[in-house]
C-alpha atoms as a PDB file:
ATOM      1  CA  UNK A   1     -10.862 -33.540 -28.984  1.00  0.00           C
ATOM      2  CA  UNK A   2     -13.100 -30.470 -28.551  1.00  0.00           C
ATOM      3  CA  UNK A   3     -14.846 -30.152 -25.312  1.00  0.00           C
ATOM      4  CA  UNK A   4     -18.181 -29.840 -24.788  1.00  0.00           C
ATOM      5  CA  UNK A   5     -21.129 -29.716 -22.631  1.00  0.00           C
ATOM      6  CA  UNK A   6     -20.867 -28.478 -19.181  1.00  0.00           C
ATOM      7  CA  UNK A   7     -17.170 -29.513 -19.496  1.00  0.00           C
ATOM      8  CA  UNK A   8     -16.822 -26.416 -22.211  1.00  0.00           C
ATOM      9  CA  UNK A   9     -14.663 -23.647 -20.767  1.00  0.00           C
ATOM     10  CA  UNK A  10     -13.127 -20.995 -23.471  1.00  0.00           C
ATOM     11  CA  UNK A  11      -9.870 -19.747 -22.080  1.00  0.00           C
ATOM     12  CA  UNK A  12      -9.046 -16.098 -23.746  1.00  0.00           C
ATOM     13  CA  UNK A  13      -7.516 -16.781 -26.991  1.00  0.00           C
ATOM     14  CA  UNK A  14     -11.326 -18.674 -27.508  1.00  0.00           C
ATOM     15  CA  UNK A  15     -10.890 -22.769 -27.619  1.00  0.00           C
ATOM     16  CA  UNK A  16      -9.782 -25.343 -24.972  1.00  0.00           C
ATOM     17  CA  UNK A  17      -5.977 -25.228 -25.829  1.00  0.00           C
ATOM     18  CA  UNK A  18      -6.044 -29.139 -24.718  1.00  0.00           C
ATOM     19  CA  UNK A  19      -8.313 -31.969 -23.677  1.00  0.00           C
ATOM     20  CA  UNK A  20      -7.835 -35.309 -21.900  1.00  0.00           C
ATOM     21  CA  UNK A  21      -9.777 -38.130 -21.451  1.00  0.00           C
ATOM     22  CA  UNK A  22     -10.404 -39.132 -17.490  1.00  0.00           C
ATOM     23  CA  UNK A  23     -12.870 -42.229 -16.505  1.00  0.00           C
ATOM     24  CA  UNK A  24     -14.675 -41.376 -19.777  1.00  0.00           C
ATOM     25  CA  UNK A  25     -15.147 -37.577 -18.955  1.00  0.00           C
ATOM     26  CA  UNK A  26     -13.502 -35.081 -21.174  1.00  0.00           C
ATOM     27  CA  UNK A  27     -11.084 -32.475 -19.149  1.00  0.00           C
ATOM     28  CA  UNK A  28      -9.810 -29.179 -19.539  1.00  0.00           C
ATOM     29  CA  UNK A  29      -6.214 -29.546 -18.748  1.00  0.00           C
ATOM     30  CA  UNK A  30      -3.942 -31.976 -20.157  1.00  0.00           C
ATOM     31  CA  UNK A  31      -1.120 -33.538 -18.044  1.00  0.00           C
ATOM     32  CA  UNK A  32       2.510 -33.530 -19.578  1.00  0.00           C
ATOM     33  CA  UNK A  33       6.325 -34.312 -18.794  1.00  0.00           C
ATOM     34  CA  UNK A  34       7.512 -30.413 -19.229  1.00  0.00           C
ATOM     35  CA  UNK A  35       4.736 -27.672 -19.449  1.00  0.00           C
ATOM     36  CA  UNK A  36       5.174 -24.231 -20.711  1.00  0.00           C
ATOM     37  CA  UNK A  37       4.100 -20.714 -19.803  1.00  0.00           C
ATOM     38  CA  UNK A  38       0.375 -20.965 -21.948  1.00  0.00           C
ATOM     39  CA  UNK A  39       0.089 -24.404 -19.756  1.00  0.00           C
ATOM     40  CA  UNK A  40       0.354 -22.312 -16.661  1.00  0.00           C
ATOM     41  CA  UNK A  41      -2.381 -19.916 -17.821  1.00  0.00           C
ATOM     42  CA  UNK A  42      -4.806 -22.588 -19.004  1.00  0.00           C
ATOM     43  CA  UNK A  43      -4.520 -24.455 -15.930  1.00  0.00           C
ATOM     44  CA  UNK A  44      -4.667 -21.437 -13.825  1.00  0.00           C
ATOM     45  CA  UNK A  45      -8.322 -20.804 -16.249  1.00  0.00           C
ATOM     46  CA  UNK A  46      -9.405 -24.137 -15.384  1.00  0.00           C
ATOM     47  CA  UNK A  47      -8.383 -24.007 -11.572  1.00  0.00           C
ATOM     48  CA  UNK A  48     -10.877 -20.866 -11.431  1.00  0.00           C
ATOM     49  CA  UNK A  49     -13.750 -22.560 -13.376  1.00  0.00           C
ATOM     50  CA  UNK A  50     -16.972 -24.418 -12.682  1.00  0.00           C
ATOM     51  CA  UNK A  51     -15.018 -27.629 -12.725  1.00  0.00           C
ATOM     52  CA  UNK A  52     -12.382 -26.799 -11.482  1.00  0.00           C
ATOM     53  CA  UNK A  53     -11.197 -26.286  -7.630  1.00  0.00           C
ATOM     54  CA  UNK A  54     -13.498 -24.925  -5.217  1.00  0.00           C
ATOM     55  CA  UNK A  55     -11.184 -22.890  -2.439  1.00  0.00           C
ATOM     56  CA  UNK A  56      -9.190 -21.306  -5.630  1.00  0.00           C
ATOM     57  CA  UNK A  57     -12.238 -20.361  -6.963  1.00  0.00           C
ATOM     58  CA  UNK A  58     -13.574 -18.647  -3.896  1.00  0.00           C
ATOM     59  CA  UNK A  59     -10.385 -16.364  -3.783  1.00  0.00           C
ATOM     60  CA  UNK A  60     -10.354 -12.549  -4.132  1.00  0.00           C
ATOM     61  CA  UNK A  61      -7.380  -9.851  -4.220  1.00  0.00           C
ATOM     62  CA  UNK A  62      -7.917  -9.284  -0.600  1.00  0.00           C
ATOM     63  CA  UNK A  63      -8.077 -13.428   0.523  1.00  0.00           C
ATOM     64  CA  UNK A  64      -4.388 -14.274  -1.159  1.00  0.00           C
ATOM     65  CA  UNK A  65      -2.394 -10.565  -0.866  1.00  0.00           C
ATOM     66  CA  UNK A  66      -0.774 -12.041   2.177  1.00  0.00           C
ATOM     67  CA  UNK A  67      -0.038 -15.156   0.266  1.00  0.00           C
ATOM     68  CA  UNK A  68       1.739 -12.392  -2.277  1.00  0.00           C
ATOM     69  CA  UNK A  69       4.172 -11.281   0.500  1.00  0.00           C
ATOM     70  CA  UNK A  70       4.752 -14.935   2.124  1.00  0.00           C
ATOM     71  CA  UNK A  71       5.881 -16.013  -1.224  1.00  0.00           C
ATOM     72  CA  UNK A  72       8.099 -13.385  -1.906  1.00  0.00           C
ATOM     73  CA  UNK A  73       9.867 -13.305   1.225  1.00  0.00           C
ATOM     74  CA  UNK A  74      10.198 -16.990   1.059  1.00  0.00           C
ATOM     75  CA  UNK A  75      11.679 -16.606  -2.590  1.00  0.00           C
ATOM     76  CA  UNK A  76      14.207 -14.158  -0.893  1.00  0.00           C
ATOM     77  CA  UNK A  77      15.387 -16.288   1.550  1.00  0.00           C
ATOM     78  CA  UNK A  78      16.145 -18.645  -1.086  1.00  0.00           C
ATOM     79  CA  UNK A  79      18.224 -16.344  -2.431  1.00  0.00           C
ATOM     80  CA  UNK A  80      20.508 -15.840   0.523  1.00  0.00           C
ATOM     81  CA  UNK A  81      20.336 -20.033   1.566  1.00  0.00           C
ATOM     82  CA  UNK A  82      22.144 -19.632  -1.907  1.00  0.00           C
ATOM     83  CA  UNK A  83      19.793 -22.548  -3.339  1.00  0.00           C
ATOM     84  CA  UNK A  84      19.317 -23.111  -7.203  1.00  0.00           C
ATOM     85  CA  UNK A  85      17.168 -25.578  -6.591  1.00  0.00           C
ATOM     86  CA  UNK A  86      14.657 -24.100  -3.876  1.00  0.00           C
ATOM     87  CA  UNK A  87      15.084 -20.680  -5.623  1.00  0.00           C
ATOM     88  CA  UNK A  88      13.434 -22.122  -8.808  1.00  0.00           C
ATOM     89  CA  UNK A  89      10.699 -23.331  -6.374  1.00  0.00           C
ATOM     90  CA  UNK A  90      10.122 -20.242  -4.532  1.00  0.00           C
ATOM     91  CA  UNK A  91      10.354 -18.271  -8.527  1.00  0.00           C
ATOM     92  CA  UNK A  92       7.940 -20.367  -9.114  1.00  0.00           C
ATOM     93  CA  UNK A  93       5.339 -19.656  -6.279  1.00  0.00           C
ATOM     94  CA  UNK A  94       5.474 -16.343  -6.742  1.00  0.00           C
ATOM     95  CA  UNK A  95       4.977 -16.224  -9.869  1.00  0.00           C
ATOM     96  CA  UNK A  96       1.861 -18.699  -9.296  1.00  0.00           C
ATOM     97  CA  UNK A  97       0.757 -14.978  -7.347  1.00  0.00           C
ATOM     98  CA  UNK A  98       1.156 -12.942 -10.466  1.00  0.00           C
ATOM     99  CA  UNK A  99      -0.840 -15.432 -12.196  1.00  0.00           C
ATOM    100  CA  UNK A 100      -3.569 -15.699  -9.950  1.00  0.00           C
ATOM    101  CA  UNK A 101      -4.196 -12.366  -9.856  1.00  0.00           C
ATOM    102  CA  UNK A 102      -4.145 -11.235 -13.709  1.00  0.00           C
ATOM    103  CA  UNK A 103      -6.416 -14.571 -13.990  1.00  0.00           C
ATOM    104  CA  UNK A 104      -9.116 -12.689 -11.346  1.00  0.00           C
ATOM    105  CA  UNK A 105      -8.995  -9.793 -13.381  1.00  0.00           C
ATOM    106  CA  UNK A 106      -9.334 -11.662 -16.749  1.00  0.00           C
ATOM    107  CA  UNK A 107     -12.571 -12.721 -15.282  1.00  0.00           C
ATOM    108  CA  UNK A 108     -13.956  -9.103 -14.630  1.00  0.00           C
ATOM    109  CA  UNK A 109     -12.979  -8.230 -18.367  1.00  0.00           C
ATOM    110  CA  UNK A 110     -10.659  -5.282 -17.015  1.00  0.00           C
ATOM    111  CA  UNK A 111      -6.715  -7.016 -18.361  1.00  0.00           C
ATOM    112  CA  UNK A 112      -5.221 -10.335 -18.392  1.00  0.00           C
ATOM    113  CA  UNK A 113      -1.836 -11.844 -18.068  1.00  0.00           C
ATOM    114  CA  UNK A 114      -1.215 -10.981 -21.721  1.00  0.00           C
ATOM    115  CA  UNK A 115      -1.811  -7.318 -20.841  1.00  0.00           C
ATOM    116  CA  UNK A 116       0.692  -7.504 -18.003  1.00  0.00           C
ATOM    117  CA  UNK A 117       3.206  -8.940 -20.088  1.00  0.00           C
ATOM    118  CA  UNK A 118       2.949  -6.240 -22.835  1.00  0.00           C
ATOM    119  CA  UNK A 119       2.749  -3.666 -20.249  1.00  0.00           C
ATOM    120  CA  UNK A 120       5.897  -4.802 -18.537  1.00  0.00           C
ATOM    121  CA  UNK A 121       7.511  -4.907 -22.120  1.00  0.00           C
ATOM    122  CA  UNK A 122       6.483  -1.068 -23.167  1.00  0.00           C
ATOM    123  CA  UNK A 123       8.116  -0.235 -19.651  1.00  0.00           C
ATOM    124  CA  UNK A 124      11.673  -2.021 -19.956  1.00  0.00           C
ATOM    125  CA  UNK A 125      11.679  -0.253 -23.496  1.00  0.00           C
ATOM    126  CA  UNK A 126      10.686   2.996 -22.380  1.00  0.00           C
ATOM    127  CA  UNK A 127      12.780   2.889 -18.898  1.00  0.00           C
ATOM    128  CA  UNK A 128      15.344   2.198 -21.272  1.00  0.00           C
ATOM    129  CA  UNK A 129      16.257   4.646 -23.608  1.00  0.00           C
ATOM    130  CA  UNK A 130      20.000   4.408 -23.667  1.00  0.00           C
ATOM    131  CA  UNK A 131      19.210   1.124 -25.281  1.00  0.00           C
ATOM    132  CA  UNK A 132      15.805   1.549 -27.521  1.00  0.00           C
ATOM    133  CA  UNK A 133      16.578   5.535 -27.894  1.00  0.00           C
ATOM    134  CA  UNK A 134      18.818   7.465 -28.765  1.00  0.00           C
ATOM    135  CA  UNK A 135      20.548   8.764 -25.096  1.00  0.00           C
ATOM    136  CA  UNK A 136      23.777   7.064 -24.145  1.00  0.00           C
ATOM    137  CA  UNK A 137      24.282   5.594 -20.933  1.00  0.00           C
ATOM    138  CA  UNK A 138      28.253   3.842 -20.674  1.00  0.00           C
ATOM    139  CA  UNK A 139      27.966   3.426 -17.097  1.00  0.00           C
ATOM    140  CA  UNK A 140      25.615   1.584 -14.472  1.00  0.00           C
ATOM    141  CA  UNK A 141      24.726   4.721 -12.848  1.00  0.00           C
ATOM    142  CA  UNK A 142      24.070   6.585 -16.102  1.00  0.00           C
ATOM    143  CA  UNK A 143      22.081   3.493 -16.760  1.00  0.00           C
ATOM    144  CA  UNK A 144      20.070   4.065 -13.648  1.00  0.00           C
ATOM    145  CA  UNK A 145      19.907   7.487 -13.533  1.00  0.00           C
ATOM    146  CA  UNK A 146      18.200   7.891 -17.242  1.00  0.00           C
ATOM    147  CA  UNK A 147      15.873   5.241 -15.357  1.00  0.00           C
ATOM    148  CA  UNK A 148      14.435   7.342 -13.166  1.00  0.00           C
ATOM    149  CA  UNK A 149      14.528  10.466 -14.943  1.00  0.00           C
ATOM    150  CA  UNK A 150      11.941   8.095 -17.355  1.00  0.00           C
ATOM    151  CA  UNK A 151      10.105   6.519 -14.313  1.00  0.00           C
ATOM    152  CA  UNK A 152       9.932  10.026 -12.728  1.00  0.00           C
ATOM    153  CA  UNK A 153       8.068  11.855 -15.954  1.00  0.00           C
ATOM    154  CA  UNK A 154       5.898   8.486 -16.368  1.00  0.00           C
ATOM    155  CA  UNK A 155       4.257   9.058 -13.047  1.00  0.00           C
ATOM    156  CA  UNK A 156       4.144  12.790 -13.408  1.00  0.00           C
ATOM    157  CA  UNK A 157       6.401  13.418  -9.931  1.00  0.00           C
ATOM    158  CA  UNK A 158       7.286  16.993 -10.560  1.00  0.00           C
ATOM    159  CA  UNK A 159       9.118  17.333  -7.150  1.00  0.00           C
ATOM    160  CA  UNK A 160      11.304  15.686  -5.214  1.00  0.00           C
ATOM    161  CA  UNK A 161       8.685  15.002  -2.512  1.00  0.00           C
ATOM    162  CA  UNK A 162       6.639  13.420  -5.072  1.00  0.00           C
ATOM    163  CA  UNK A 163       9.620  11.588  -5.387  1.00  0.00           C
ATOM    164  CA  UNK A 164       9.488  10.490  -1.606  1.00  0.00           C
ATOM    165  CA  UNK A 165       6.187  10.105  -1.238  1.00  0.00           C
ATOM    166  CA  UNK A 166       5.874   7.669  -4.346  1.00  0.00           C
ATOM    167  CA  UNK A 167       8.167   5.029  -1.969  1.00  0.00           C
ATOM    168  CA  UNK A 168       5.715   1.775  -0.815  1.00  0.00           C
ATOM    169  CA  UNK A 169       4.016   2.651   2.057  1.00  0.00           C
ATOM    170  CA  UNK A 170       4.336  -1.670   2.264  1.00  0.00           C
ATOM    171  CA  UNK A 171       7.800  -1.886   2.098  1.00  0.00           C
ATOM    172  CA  UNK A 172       9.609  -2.998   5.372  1.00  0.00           C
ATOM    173  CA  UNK A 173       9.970  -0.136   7.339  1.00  0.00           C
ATOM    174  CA  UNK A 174      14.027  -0.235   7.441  1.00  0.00           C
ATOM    175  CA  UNK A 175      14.088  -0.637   3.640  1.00  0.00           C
ATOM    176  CA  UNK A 176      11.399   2.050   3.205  1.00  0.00           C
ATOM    177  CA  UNK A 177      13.170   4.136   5.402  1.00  0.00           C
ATOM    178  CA  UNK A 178      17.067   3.831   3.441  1.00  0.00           C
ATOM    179  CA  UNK A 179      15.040   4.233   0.163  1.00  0.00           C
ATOM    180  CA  UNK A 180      13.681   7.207   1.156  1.00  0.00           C
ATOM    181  CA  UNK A 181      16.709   8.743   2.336  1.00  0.00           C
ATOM    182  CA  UNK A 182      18.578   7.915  -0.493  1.00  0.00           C
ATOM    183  CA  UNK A 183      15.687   9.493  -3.028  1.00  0.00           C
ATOM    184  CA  UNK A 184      15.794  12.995  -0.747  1.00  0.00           C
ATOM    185  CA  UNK A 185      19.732  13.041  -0.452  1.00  0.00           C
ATOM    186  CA  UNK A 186      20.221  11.915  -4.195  1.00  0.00           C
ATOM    187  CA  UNK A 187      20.480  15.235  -5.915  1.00  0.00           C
ATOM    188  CA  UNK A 188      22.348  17.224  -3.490  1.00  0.00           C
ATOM    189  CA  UNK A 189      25.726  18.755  -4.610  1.00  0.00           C
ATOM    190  CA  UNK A 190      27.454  16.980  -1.208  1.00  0.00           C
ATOM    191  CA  UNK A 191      26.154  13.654   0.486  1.00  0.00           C
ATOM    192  CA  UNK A 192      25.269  14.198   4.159  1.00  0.00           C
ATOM    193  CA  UNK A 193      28.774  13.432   6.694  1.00  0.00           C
ATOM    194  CA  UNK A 194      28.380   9.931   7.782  1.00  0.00           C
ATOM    195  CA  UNK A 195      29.832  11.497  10.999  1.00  0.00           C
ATOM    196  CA  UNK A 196      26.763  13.826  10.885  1.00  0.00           C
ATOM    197  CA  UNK A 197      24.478  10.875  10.402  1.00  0.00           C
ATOM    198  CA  UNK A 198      25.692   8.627  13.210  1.00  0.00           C
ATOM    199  CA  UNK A 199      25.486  11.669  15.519  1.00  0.00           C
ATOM    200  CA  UNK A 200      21.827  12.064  14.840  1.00  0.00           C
ATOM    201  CA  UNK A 201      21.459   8.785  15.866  1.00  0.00           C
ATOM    202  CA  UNK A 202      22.828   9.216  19.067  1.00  0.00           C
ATOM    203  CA  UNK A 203      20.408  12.037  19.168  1.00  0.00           C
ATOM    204  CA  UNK A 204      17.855   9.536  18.664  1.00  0.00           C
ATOM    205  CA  UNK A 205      18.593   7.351  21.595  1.00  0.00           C
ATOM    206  CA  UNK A 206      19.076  10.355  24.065  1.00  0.00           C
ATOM    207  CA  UNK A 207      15.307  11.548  23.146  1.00  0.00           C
ATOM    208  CA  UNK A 208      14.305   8.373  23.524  1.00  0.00           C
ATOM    209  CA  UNK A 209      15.823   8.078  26.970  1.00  0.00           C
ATOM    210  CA  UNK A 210      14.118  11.915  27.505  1.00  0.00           C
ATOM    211  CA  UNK A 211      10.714  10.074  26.432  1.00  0.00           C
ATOM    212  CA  UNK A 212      11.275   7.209  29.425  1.00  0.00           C
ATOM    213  CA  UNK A 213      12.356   9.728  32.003  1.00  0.00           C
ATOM    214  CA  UNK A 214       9.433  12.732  31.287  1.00  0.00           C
ATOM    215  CA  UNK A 215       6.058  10.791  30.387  1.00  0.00           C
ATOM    216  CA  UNK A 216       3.444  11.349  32.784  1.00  0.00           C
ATOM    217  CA  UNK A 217       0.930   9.234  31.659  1.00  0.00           C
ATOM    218  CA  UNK A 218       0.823   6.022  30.142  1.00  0.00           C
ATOM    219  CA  UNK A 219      -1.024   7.643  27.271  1.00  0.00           C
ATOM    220  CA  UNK A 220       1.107   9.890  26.797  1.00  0.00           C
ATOM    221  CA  UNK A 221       4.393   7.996  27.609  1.00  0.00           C
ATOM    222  CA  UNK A 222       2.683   5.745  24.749  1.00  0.00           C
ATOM    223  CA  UNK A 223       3.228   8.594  22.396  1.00  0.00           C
ATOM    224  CA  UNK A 224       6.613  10.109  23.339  1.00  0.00           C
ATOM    225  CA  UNK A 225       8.471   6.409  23.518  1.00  0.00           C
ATOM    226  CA  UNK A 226       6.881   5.437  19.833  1.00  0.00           C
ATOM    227  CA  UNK A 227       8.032   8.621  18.317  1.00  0.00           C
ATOM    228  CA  UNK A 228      11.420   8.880  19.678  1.00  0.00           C
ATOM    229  CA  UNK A 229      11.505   5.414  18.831  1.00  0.00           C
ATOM    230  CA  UNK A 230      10.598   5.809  15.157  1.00  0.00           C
ATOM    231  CA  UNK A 231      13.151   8.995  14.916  1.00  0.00           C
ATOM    232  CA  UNK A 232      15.952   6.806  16.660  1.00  0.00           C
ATOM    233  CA  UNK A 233      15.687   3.982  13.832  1.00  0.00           C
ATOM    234  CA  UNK A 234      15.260   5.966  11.103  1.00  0.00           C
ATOM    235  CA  UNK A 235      18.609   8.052  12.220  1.00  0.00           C
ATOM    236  CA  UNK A 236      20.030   4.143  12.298  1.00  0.00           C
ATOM    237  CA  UNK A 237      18.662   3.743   8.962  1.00  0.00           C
ATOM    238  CA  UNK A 238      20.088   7.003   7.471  1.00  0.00           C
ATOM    239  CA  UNK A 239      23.519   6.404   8.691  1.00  0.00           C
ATOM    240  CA  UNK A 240      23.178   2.234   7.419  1.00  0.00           C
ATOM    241  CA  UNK A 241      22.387   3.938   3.840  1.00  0.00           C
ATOM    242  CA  UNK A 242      25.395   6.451   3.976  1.00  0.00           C
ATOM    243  CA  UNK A 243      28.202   3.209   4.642  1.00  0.00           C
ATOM    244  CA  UNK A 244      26.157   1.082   2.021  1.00  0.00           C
ATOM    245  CA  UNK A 245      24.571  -0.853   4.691  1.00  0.00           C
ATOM    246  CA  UNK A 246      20.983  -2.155   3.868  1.00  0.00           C
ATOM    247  CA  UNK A 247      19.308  -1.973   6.979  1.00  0.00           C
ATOM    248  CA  UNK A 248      17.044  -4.499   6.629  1.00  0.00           C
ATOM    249  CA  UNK A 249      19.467  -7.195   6.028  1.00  0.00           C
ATOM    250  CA  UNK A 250      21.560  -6.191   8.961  1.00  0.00           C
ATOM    251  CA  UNK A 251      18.653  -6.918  11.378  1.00  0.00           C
ATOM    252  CA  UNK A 252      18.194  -9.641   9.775  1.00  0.00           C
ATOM    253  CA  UNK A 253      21.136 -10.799  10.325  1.00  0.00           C
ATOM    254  CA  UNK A 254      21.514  -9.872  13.663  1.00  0.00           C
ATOM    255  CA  UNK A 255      17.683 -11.716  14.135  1.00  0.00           C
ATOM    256  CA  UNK A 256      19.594 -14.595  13.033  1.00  0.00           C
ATOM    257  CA  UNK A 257      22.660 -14.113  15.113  1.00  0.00           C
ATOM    258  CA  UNK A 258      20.406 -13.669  17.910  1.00  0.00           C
ATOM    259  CA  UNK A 259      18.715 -16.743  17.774  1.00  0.00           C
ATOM    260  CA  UNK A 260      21.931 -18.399  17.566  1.00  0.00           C
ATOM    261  CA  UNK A 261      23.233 -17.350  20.643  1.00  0.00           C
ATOM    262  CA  UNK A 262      20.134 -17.485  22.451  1.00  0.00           C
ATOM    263  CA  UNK A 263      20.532 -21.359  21.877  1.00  0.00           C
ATOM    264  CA  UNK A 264      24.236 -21.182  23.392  1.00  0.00           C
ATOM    265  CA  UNK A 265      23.539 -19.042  25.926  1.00  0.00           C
ATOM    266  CA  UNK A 266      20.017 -21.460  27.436  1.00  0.00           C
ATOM    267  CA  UNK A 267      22.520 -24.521  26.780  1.00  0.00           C
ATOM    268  CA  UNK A 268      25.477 -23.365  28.693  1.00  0.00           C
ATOM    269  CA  UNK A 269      23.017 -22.729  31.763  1.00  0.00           C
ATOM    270  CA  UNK A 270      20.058 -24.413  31.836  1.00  0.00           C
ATOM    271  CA  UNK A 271      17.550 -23.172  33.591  1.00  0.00           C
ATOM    272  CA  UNK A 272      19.084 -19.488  34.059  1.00  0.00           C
ATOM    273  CA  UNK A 273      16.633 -17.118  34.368  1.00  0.00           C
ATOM    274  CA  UNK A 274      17.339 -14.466  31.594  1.00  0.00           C
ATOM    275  CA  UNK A 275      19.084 -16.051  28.942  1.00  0.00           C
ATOM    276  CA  UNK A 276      17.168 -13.669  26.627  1.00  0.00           C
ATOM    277  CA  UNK A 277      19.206 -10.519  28.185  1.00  0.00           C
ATOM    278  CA  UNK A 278      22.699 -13.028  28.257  1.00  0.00           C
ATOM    279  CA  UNK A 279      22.196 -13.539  24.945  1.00  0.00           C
ATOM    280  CA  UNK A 280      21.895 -10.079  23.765  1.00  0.00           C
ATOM    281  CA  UNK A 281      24.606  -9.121  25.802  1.00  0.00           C
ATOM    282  CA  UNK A 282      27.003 -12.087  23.960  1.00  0.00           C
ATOM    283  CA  UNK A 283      25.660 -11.000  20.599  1.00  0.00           C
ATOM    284  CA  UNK A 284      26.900  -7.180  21.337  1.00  0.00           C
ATOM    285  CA  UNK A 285      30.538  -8.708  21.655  1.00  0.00           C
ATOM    286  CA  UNK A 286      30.414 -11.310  18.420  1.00  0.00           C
ATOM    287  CA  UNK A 287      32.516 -10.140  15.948  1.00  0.00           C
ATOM    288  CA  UNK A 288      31.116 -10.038  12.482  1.00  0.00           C
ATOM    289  CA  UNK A 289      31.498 -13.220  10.428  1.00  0.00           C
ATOM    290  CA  UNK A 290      31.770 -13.105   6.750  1.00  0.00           C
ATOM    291  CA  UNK A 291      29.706 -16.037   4.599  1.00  0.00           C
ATOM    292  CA  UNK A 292      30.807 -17.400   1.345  1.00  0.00           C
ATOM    293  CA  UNK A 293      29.105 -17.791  -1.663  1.00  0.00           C
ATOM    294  CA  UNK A 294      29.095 -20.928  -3.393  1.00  0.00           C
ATOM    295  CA  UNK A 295      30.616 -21.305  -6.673  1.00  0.00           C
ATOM    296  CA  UNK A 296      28.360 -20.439  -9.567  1.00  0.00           C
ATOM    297  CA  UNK A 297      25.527 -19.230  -7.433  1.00  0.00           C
ATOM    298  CA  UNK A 298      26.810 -15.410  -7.097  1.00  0.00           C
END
């Protein structure tokens, strides 16, 4: 059933792809058991039209990017609850993002969600050229290394700064700061002593303690603290990379942790006054527990 009058809306290949009748009124989006990928775009076009819903309408790039990043955290943390089941929820909300946004830029005419698709295609076959090509790759790392050799030519990064500087600036700042450290230490004949590494972390904390001891004014104490601050965690950072640590997911877990104890710690004594510094204290002394995967979710 075609629609028509102010109910018309042409989605991109140039028809309604389906119609319903509703109290008499012809719709643009037609409810099923099981929809597909095409459903998800046509919904998505009728979501942003005339009749469709007036707050997704109103949204830009700017109004939903943080909805981008709550998503994909949120998707991440279904991956380490270790939950099929919310993890094809959370897949599914970010994706809902991707959508979103390729549907706003249908609408100005500059690409679509067909456009990303094919574009994400061309670069799997092109960052792949021990598969499409004719370079052999027998080995994960050969696999990955003829990766960025392609990725690095494809943005035109003639140096290894490039290299660096081509890192998310919004990326977490402990995974920014191990994936720029393993970019500038990658093509070195000898990796950096871990030995080294945890030194200049120490280094870190004493400059730090320099910064608390020499400010003068709050201003400037302001200053000092923040950089010696910023050196003494990326030192951490370095030496998490060189042990395979990620950083990030250690604080995490330690965030966790933390919480944790901070529950034992204001149960055992209600009412103490610090349990915040008891806690921390307890969490320096917990030895590290290791979590097991379920079966089948690995």
């Amino acid at each position: 059933m075609p629609a028509s009058g102010k109910y018309q809306y042409l989605i991109r290949r140039g028809v309604c792809s389906s119609v319903w009748q509703a109290n008499g009124e012809c719709m643009e989006f037609q409810l099923k058991k099981r929809y597909d990928f095409d459903d998800l775009l046509a919904l998505m076009a009728f979501l942003r039209s005339e009749n469709g819903c007036p707050w997704d309408r109103a949204q830009t790039h700017a109004s939903v990017r943080s909805n981008f990043l709550e998503e994909t955290y949120e998707a991440v943390e279904a991956l380490d609850e270790n939950d099929p089941v919310h993890l094809c929820e959370e897949l599914g909300d970010v994706l809902l993002q991707v959508v979103f946004h390729a549907r706003m830029e249908e609408e100005t005419g500059r690409f679509g969600m067909l456009d990303v698709v094919d574009g994400l295609c061309r670069k799997l076959v092109e960052r792949h050229p021990h598969v499409f090509g004719q370079r052999g790759a027998t080995t994960p790392e050969q696999a990955l290394q003829s990766w960025d050799e392609v990725k690095k030519r494809a943005r035109g990064q003639q140096t290894q700064a490039d290299a660096l500087e081509s890192v998310s600036h919004a990326l977490p700042a402990a995974m920014r700061s191990a994936k720029v450290w393993r970019k500038a230490t990658k093509n070195e004949p000898a990796p950096p002593k871990t030995a080294d590494l945890l030194a200049e972390a120490h280094k870190g904390l004493d400059k730090l303690a320099q910064a608390l001891a020499q400010s003068s004014t709050e201003q400037t104490a302001r200053l000092s603290i923040a950089h010696a601050t910023g050196f003494a965690l990326f030192s951490l950072c370095t030496f998490a990379s060189s042990v395979g640590v990620e950083a990030e997911q250690a604080l995490t877990d330690a965030c966790d942790a933390y919480i944790r104890t901070y529950t034992v710690e204001e149960n055992r004594v209600p009412g103490a006054a610090s349990p915040s510094q008891a806690a921390l204290a307890a969490l320096r002394e917990q030895e590290p527990v290791l979590q097991a995967r379920p079966d089948g979710f690995q």
